[in-house]
C-alpha atoms as a PDB file:
ATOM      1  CA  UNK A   1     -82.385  42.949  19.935  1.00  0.00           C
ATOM      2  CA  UNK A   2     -78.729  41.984  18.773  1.00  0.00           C
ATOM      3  CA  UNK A   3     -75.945  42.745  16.775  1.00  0.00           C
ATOM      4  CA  UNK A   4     -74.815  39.936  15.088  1.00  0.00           C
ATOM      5  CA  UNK A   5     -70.972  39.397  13.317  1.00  0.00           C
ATOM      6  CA  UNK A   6     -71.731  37.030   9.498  1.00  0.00           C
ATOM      7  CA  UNK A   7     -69.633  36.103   7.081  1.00  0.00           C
ATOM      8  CA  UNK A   8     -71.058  37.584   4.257  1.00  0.00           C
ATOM      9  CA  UNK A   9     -72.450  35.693   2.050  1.00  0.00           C
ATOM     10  CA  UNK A  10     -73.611  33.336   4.561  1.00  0.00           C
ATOM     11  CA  UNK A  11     -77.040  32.204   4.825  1.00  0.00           C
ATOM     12  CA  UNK A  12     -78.927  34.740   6.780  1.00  0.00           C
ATOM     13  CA  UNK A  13     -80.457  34.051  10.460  1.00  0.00           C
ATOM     14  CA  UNK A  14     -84.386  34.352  10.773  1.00  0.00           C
ATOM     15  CA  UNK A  15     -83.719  37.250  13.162  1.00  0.00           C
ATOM     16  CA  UNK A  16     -80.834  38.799  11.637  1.00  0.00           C
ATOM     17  CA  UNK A  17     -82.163  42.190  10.688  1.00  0.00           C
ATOM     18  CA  UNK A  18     -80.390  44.754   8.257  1.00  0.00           C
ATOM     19  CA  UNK A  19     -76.838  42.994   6.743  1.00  0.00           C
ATOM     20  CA  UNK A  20     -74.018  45.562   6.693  1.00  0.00           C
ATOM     21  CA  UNK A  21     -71.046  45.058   5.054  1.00  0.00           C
ATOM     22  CA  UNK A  22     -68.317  46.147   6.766  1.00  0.00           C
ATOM     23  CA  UNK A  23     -65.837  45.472   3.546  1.00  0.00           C
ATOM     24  CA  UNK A  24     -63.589  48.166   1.132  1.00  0.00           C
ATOM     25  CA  UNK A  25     -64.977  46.194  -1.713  1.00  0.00           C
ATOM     26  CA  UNK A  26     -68.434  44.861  -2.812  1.00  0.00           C
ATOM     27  CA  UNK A  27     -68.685  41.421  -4.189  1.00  0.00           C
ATOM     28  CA  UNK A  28     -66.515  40.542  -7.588  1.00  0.00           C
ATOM     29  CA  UNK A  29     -68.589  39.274 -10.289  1.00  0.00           C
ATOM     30  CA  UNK A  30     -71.822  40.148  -8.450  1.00  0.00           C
ATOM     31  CA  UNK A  31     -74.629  42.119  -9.933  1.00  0.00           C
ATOM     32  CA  UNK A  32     -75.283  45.189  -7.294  1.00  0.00           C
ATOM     33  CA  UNK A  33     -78.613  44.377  -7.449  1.00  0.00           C
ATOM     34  CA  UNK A  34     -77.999  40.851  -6.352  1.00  0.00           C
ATOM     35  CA  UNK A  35     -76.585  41.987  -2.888  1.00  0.00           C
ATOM     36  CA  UNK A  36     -78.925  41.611  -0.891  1.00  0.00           C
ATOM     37  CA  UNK A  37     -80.853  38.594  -2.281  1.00  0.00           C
ATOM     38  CA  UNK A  38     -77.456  36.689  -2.468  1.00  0.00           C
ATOM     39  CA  UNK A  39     -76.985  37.072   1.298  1.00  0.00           C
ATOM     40  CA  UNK A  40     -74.141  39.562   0.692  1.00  0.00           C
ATOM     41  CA  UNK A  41     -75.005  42.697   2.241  1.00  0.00           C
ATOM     42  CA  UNK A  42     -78.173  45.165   2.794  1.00  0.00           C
ATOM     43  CA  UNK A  43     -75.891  48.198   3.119  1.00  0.00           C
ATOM     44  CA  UNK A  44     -72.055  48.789   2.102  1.00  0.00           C
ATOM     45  CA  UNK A  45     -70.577  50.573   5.390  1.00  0.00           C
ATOM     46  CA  UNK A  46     -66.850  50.544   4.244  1.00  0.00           C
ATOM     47  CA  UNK A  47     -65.756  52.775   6.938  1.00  0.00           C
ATOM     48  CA  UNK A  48     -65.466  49.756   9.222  1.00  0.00           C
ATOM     49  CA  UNK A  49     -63.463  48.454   6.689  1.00  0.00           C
ATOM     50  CA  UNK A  50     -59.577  47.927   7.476  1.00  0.00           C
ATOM     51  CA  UNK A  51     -57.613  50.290   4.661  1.00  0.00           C
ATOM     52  CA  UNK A  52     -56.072  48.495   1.893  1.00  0.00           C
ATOM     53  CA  UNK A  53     -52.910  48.839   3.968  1.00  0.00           C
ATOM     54  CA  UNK A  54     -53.823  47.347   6.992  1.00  0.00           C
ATOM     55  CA  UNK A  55     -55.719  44.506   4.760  1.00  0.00           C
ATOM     56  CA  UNK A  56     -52.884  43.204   2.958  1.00  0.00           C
ATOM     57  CA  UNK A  57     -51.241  43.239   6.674  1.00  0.00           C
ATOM     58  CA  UNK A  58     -53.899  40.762   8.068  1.00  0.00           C
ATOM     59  CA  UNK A  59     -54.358  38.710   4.676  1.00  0.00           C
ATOM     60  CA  UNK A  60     -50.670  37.814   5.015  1.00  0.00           C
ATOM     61  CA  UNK A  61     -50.226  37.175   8.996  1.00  0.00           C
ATOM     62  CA  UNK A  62     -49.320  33.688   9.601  1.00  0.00           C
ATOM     63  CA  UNK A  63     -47.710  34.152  12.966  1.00  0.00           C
ATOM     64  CA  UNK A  64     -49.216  35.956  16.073  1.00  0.00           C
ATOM     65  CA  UNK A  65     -46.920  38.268  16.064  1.00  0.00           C
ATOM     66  CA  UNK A  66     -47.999  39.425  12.460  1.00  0.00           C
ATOM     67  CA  UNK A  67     -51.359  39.470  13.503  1.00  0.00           C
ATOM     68  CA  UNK A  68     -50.854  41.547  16.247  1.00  0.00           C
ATOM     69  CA  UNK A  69     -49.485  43.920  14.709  1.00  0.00           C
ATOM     70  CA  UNK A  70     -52.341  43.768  11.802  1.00  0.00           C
ATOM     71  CA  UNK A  71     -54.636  44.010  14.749  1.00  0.00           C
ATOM     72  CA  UNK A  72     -52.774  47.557  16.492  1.00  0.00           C
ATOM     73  CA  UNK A  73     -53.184  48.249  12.533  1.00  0.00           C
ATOM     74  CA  UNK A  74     -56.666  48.412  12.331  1.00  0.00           C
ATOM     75  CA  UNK A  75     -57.459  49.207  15.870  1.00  0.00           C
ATOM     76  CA  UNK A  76     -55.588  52.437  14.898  1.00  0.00           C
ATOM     77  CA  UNK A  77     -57.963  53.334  11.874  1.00  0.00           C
ATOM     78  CA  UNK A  78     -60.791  52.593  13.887  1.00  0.00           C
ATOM     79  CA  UNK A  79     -59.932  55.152  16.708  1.00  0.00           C
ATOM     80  CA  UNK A  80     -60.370  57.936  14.363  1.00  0.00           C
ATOM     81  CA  UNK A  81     -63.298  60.420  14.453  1.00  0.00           C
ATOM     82  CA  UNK A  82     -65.953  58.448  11.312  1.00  0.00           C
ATOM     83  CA  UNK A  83     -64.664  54.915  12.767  1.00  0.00           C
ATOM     84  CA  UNK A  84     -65.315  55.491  16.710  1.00  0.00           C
ATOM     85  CA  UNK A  85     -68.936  57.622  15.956  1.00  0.00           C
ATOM     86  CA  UNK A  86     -70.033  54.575  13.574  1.00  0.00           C
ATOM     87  CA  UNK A  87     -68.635  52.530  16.120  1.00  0.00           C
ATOM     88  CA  UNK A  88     -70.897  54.201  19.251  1.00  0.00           C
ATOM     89  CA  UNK A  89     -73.743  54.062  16.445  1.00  0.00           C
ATOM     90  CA  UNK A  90     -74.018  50.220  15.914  1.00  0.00           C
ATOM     91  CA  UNK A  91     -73.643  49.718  19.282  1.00  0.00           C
ATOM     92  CA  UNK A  92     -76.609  52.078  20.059  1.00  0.00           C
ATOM     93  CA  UNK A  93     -78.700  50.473  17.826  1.00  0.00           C
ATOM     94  CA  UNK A  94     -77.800  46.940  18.822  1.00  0.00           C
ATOM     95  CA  UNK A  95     -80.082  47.776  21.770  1.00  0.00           C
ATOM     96  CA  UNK A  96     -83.079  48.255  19.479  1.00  0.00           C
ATOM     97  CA  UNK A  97     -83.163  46.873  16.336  1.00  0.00           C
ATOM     98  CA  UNK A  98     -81.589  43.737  15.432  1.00  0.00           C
ATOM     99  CA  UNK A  99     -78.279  43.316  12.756  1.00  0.00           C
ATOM    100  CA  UNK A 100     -75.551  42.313  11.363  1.00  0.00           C
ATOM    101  CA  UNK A 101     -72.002  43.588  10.104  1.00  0.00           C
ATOM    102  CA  UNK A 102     -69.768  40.997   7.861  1.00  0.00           C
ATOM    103  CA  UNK A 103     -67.045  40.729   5.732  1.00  0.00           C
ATOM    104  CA  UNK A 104     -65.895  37.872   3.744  1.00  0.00           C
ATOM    105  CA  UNK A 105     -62.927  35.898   5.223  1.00  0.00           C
ATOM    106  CA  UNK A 106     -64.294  32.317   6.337  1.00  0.00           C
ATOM    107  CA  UNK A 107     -62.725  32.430   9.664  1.00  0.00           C
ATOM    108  CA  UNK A 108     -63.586  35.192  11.917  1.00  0.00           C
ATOM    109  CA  UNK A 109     -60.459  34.500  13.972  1.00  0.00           C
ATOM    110  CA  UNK A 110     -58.201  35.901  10.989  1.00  0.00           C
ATOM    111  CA  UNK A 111     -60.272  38.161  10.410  1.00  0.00           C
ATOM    112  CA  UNK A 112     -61.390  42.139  11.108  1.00  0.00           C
ATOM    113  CA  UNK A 113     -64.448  41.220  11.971  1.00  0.00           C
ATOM    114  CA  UNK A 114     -62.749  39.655  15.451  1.00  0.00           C
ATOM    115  CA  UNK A 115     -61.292  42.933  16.381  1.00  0.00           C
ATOM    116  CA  UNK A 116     -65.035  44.417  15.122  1.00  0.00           C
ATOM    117  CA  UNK A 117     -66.536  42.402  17.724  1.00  0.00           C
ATOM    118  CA  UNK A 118     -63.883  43.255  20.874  1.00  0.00           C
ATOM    119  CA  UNK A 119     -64.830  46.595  19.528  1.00  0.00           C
ATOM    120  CA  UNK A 120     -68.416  46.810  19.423  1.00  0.00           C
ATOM    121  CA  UNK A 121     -68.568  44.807  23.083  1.00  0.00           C
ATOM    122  CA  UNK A 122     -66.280  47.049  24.554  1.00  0.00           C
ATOM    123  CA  UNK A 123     -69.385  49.928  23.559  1.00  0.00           C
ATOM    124  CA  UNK A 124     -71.879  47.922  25.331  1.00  0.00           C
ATOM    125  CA  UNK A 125     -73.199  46.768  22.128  1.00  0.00           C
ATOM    126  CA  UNK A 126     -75.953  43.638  22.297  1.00  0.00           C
ATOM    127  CA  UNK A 127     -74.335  40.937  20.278  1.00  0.00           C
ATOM    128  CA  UNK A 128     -75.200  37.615  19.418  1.00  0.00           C
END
């Protein structure tokens, strides 16, 4: 069993399990019932999601030292009560059920879902 970090959107892996989309918005100009079927996301889990705030931080890093602080940013909204329990959750299940949590950006290097994964490791969680 494994967690597994996508870009969403992404064409799914065989073994991928349940898709959660770990983004403050669902897709523009997609149907909600399309979500799933387009490879987007099973389930919208926006609590993992960096604040609109901390967002616009990371979208416009171009120099470590922007990203950095992007990443104490969201690091900080993730160390709150909702954030660390769905946190511990994912991690939990990672050890018996396999899936995924995504967001959009094309490069998970300047992206949440980086600090996501440091985060969900650091829980013991089982990831791919």
């Amino acid at each position: 069993m494994t967690l597994r970090i996508v870009r969403l959107g992404s064409e799914r892996h065989p073994e991928e399990g349940i898709r959660i989309g770990t983004v403050r918005r669902p897709p523009r100009g997609v149907p909600k019932a399309d979500f799933a079927s387009g490879n987007w996301y099973d389930v919208w889990f926006p609590v993992l999601a960096p604040s609109a705030e901390t967002m616009k931080l990371g979208q416009a890093a171009e120099t470590p030292a922007q990203w950095a602080v992007f990443v104490r940013q969201y690091r900080k909204e993730m160390a709150a009560a909702e954030a660390e329990h769905s946190l511990n959750l994912l991690a939990s299940l990672s050890h018996t059920s396999n899936l995924s949590v995504g967001c959009y950006c094309e490069h998970e290097s300047h992206c949440h879902r980086s600090v996501l994964r440091e985060l969900l490791a650091a829980r013991g969680a089982d990831l791919a």
